[in-house]
PDB file of N, CA and C in Angstrom:
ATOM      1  N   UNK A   1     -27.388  54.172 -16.952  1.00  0.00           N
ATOM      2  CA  UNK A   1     -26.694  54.835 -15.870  1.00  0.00           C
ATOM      3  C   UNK A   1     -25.240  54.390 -15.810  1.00  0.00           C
ATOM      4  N   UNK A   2     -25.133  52.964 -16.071  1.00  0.00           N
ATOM      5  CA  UNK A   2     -23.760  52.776 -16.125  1.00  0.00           C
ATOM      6  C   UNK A   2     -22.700  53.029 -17.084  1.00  0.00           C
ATOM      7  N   UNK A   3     -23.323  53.284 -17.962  1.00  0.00           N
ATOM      8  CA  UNK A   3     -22.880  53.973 -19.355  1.00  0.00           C
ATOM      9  C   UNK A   3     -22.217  55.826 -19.081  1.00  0.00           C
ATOM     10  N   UNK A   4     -22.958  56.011 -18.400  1.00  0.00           N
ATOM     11  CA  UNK A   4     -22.513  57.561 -17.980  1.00  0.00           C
ATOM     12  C   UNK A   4     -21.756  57.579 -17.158  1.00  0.00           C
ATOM     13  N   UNK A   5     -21.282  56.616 -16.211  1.00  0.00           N
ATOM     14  CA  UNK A   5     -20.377  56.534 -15.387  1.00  0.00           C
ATOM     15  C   UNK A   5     -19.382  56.144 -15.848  1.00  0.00           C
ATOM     16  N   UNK A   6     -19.259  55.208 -16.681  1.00  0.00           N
ATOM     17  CA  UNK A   6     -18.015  54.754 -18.128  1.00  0.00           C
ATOM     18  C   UNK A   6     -17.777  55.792 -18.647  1.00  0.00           C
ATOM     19  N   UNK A   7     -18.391  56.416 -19.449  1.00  0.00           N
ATOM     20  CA  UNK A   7     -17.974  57.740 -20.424  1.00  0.00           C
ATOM     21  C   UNK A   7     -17.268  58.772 -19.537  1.00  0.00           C
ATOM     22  N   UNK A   8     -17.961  59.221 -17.813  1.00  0.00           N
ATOM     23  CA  UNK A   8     -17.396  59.936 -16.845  1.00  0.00           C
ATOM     24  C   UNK A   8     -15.936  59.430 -16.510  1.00  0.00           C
ATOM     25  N   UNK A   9     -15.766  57.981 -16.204  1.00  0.00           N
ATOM     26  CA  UNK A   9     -14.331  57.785 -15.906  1.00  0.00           C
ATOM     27  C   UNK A   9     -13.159  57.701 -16.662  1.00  0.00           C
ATOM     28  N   UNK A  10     -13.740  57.310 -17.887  1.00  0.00           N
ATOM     29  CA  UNK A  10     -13.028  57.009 -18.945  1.00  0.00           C
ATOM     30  C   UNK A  10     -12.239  58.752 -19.595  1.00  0.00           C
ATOM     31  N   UNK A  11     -13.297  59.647 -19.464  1.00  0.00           N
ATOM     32  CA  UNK A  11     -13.336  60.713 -19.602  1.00  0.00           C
ATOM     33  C   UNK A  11     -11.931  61.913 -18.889  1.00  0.00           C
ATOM     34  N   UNK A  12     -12.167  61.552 -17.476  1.00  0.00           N
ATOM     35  CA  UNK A  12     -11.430  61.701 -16.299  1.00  0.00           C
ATOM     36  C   UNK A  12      -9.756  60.869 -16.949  1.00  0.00           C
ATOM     37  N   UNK A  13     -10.096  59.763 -17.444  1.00  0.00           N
ATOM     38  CA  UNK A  13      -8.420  59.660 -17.883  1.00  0.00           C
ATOM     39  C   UNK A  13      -7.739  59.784 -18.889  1.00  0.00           C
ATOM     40  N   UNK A  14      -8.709  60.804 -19.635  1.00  0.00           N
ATOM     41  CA  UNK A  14      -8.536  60.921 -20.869  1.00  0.00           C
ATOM     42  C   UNK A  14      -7.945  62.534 -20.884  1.00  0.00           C
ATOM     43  N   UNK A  15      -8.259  63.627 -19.450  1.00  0.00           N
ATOM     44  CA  UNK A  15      -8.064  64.381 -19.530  1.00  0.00           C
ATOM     45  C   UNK A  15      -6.845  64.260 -18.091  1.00  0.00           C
ATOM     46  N   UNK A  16      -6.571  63.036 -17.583  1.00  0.00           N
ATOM     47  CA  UNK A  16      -5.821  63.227 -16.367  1.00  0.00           C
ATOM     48  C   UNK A  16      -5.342  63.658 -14.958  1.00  0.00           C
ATOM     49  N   UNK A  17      -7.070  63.237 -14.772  1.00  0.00           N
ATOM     50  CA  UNK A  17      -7.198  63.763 -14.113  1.00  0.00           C
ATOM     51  C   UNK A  17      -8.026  62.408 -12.988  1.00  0.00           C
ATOM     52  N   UNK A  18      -7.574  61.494 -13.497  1.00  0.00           N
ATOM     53  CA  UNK A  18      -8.837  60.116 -12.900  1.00  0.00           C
ATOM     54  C   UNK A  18      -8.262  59.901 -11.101  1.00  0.00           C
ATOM     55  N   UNK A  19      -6.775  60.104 -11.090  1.00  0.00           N
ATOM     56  CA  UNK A  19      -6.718  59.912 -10.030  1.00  0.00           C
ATOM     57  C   UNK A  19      -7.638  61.129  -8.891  1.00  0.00           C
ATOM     58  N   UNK A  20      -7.801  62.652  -9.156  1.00  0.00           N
ATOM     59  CA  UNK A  20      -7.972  63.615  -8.293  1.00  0.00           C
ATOM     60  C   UNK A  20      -9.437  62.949  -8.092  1.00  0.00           C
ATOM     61  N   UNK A  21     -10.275  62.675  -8.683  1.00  0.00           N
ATOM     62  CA  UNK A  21     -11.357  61.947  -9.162  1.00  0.00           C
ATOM     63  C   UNK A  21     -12.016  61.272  -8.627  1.00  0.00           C
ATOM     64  N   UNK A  22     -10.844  60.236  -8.636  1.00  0.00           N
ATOM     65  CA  UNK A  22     -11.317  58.835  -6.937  1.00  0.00           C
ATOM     66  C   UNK A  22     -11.298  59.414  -6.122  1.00  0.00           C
ATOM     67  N   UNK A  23     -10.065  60.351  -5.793  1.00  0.00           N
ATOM     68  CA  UNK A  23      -9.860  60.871  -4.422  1.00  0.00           C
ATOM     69  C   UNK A  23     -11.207  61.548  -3.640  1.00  0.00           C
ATOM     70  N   UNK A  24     -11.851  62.155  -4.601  1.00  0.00           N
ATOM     71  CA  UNK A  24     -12.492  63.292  -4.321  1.00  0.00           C
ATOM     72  C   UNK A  24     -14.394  62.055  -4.138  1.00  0.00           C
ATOM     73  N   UNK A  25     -14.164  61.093  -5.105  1.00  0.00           N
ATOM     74  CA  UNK A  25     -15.593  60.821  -4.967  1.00  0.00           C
ATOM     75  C   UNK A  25     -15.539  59.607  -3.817  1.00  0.00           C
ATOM     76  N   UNK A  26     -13.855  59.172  -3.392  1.00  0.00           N
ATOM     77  CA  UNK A  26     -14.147  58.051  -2.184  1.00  0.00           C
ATOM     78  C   UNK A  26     -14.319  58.987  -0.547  1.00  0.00           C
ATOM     79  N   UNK A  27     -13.815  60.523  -0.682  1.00  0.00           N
ATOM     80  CA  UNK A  27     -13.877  61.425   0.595  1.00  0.00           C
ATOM     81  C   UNK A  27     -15.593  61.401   0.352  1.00  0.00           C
ATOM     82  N   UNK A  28     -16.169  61.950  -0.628  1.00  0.00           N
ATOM     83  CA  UNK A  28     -17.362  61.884  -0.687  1.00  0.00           C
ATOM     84  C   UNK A  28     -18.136  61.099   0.196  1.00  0.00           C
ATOM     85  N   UNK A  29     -18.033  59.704  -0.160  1.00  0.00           N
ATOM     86  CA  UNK A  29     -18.485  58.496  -0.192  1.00  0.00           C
ATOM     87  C   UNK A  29     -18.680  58.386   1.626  1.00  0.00           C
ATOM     88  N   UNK A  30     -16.944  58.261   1.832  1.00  0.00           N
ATOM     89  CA  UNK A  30     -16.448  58.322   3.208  1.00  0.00           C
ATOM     90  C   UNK A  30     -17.490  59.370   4.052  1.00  0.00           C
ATOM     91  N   UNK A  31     -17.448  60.162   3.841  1.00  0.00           N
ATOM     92  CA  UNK A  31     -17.885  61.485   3.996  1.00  0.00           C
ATOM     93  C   UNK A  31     -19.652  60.894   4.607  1.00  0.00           C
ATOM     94  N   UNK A  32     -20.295  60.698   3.544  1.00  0.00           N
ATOM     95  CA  UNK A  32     -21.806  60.581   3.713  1.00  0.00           C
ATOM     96  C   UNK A  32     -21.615  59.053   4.484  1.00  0.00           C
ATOM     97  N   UNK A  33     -21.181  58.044   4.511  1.00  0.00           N
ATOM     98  CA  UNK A  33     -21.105  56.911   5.379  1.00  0.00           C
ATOM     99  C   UNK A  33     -20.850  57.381   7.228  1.00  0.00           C
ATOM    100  N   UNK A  34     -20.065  58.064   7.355  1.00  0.00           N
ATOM    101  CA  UNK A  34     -19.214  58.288   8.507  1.00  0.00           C
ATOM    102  C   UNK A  34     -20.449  58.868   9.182  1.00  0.00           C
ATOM    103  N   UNK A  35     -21.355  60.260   8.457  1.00  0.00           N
ATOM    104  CA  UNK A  35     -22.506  61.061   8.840  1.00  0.00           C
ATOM    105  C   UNK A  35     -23.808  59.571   9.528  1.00  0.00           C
ATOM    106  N   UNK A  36     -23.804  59.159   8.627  1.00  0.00           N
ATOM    107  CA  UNK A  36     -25.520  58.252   8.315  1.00  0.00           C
ATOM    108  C   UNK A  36     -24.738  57.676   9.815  1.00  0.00           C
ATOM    109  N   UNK A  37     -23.327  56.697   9.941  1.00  0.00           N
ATOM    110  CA  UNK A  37     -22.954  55.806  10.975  1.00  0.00           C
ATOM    111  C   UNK A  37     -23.658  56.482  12.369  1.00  0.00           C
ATOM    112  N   UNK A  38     -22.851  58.452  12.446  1.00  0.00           N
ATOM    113  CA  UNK A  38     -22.995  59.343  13.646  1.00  0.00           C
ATOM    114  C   UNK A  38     -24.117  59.320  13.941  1.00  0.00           C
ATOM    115  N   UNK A  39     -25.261  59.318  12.525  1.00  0.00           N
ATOM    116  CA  UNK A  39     -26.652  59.850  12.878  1.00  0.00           C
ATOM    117  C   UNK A  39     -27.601  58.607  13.697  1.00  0.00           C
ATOM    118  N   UNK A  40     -27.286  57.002  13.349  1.00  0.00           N
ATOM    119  CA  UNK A  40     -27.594  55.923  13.948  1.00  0.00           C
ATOM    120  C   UNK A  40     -27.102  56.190  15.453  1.00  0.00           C
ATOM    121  N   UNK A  41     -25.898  56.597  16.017  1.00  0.00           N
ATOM    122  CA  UNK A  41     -25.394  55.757  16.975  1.00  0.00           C
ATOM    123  C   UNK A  41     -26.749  56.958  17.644  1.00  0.00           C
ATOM    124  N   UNK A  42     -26.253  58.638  17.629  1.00  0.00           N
ATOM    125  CA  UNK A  42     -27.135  59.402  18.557  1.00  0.00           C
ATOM    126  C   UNK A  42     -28.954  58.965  18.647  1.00  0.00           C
ATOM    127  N   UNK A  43     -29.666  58.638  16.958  1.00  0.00           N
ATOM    128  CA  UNK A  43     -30.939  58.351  17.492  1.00  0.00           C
ATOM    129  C   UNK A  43     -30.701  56.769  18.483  1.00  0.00           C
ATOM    130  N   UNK A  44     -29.867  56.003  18.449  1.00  0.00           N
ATOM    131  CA  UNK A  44     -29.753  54.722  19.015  1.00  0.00           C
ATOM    132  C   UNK A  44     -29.670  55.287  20.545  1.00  0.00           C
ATOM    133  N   UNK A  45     -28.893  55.891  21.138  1.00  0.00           N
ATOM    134  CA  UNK A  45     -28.820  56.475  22.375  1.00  0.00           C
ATOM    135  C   UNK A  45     -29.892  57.564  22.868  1.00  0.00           C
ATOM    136  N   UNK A  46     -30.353  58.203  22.134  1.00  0.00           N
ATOM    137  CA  UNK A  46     -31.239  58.908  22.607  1.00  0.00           C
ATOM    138  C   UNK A  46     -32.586  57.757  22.832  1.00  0.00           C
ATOM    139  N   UNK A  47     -32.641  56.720  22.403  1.00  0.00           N
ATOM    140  CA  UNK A  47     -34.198  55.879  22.307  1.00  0.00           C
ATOM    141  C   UNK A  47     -33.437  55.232  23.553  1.00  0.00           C
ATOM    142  N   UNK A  48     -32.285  55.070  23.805  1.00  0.00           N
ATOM    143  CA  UNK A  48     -32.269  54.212  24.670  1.00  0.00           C
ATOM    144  C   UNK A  48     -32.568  54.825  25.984  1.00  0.00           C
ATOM    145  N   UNK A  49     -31.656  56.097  25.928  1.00  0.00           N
ATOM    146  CA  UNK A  49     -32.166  56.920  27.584  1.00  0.00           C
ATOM    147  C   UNK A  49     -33.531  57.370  27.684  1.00  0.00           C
ATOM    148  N   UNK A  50     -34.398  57.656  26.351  1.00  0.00           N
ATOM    149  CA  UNK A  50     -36.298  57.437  26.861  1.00  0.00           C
ATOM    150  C   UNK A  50     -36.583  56.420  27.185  1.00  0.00           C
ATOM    151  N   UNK A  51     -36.109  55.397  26.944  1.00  0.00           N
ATOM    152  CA  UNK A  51     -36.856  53.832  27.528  1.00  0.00           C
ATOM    153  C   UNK A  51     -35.920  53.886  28.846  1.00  0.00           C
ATOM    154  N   UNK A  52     -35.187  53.882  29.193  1.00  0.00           N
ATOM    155  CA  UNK A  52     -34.606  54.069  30.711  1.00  0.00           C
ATOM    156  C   UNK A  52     -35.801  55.107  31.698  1.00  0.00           C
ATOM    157  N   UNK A  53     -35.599  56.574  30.669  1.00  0.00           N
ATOM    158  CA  UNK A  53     -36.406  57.518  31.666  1.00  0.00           C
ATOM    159  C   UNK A  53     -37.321  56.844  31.864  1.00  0.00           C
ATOM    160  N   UNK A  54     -38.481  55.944  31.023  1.00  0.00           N
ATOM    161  CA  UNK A  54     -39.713  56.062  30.996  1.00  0.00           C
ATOM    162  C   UNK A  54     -40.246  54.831  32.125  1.00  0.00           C
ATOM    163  N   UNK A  55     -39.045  53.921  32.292  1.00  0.00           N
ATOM    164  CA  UNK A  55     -38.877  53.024  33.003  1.00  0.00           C
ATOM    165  C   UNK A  55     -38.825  53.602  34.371  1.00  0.00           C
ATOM    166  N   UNK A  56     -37.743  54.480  34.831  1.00  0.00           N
ATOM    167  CA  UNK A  56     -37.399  55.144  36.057  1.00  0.00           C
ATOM    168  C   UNK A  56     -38.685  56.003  36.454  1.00  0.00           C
ATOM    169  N   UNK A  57     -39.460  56.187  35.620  1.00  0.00           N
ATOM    170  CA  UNK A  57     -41.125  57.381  35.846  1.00  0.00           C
ATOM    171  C   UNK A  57     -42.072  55.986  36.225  1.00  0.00           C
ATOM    172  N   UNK A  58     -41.906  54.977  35.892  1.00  0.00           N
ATOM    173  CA  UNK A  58     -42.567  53.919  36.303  1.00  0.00           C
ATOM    174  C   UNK A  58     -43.863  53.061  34.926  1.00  0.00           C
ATOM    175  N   UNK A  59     -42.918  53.501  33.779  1.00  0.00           N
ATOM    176  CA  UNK A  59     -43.698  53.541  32.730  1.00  0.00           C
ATOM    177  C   UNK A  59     -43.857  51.341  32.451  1.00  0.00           C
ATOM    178  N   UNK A  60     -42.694  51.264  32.962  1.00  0.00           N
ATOM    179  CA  UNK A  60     -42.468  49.669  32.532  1.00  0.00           C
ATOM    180  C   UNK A  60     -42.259  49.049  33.778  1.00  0.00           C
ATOM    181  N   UNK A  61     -42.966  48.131  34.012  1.00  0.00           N
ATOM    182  CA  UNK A  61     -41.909  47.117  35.065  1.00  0.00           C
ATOM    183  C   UNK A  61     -41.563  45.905  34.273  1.00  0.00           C
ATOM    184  N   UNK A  62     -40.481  45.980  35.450  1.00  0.00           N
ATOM    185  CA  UNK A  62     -39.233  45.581  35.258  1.00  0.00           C
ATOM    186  C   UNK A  62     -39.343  44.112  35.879  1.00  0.00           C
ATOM    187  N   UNK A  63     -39.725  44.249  37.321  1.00  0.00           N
ATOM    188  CA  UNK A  63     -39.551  43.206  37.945  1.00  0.00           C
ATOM    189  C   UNK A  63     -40.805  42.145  37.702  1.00  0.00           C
ATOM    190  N   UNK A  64     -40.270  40.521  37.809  1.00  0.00           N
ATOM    191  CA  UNK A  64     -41.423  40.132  37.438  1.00  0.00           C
ATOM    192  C   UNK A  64     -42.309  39.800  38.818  1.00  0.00           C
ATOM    193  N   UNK A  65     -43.568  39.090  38.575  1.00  0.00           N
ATOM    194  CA  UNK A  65     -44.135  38.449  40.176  1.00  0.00           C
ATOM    195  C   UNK A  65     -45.730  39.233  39.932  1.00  0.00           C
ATOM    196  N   UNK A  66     -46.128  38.915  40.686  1.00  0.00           N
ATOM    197  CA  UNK A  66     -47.564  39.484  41.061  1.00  0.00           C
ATOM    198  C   UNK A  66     -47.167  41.384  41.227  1.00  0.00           C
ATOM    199  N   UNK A  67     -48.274  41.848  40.408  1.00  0.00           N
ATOM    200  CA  UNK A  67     -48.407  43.394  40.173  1.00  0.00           C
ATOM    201  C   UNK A  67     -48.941  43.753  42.222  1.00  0.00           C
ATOM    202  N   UNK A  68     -48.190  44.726  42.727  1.00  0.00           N
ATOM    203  CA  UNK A  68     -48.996  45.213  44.102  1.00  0.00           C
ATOM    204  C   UNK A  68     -49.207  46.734  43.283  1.00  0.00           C
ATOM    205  N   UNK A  69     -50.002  47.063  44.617  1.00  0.00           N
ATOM    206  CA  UNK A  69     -50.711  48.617  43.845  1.00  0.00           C
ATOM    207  C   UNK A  69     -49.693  49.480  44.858  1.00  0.00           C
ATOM    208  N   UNK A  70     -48.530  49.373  45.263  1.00  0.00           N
ATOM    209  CA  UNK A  70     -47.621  49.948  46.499  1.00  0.00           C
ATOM    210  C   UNK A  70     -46.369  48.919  46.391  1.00  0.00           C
ATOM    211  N   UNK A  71     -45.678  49.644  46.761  1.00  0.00           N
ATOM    212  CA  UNK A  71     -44.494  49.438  46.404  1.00  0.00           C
ATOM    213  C   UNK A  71     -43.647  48.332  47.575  1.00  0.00           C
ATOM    214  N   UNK A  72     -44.838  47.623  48.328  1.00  0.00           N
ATOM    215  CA  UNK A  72     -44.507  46.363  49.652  1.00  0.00           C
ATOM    216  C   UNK A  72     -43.835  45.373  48.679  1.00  0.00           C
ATOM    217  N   UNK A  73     -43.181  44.358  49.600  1.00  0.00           N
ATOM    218  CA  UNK A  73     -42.546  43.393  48.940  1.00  0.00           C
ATOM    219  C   UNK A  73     -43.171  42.351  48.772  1.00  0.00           C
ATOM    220  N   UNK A  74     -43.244  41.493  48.020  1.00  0.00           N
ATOM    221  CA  UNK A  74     -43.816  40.256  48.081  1.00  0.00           C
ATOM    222  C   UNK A  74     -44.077  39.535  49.379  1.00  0.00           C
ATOM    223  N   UNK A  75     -45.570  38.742  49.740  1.00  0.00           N
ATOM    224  CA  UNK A  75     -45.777  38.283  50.628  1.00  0.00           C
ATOM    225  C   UNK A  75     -44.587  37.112  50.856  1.00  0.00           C
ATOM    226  N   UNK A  76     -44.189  36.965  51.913  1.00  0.00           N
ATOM    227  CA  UNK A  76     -43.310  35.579  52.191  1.00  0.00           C
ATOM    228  C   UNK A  76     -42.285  35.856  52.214  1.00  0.00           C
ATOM    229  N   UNK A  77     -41.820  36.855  51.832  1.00  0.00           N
ATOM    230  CA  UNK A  77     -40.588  37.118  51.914  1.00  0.00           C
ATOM    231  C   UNK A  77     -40.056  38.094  53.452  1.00  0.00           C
ATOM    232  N   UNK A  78     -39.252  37.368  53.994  1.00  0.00           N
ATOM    233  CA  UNK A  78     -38.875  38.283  55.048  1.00  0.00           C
ATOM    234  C   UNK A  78     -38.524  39.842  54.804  1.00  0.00           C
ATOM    235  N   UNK A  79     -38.310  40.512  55.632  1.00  0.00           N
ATOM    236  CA  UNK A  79     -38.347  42.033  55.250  1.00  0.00           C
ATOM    237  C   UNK A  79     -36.900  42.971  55.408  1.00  0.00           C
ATOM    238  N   UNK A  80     -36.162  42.255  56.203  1.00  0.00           N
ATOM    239  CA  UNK A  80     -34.846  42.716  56.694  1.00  0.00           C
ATOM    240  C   UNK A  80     -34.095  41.045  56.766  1.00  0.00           C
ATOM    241  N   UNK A  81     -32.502  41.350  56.570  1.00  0.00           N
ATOM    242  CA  UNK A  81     -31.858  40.274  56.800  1.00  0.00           C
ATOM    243  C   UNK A  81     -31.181  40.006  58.228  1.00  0.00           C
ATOM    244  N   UNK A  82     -31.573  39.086  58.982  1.00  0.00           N
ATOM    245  CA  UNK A  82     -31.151  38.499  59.991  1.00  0.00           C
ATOM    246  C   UNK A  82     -29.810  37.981  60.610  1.00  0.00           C
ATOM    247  N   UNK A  83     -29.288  37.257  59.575  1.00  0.00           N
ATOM    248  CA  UNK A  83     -28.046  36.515  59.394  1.00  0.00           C
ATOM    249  C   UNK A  83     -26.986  37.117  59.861  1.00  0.00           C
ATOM    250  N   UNK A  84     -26.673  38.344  60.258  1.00  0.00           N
ATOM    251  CA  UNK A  84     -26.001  38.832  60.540  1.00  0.00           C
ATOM    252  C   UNK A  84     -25.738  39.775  62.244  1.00  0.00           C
TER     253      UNK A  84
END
C-alpha cells in the first residue's frame, strides 16, 4: 500500500502537479475530520438532553437519602424557614 502511494506522489511530481495534489487531498482530509468532529458533538448533545429529559420524567434520582413514595421532605427537617 505504501508503495502505491510512492509511485502516486512521486508520479504527481513528475507530471507537476504535486502541489494541486496536497491541496486537494489535505481539504479532503480536513473535510472528513471537521464532519466525524460535527457528528460527535450533536450525538454528544442529543444523549445528553435524553438523560436530562429522562431525569425531569422522573426516570433517575438525583437526590440522595431515603427513597419516599411522595414527594414529602425528609423527616426532621423543618418545612418552611423561620429566621426571617
Amino acid at each position: 500500500m505504501a508503495w502505491v502511494i510512492l509511485f502516486l506522489v512521486l508520479a504527481a511530481a513528475a507530471f507537476g502537479v504535486l502541489g494541486a495534489v496536497i491541496k486537494a487531498v489535505a481539504f479532503l482530509v480536513l473535510t472528513i475530520l471537521l464532519t466525524v468532529a460535527a457528528l460527535v458533538a450533536v450525538v454528544w448533545y442529543g444523549f445528553r438532553h435524553q438523560i436530562r429529559r429522562w431525569e425531569r420524567e422522573g426516570g433517575l434520582r438525583t437526590r440522595s437519602g431515603p427513597r419516599t413514595t411522595n414527594d414529602e421532605p425528609p423527616r426532621g427537617l423543618p418545612t418552611r424557614d423561620d429566621r426571617y
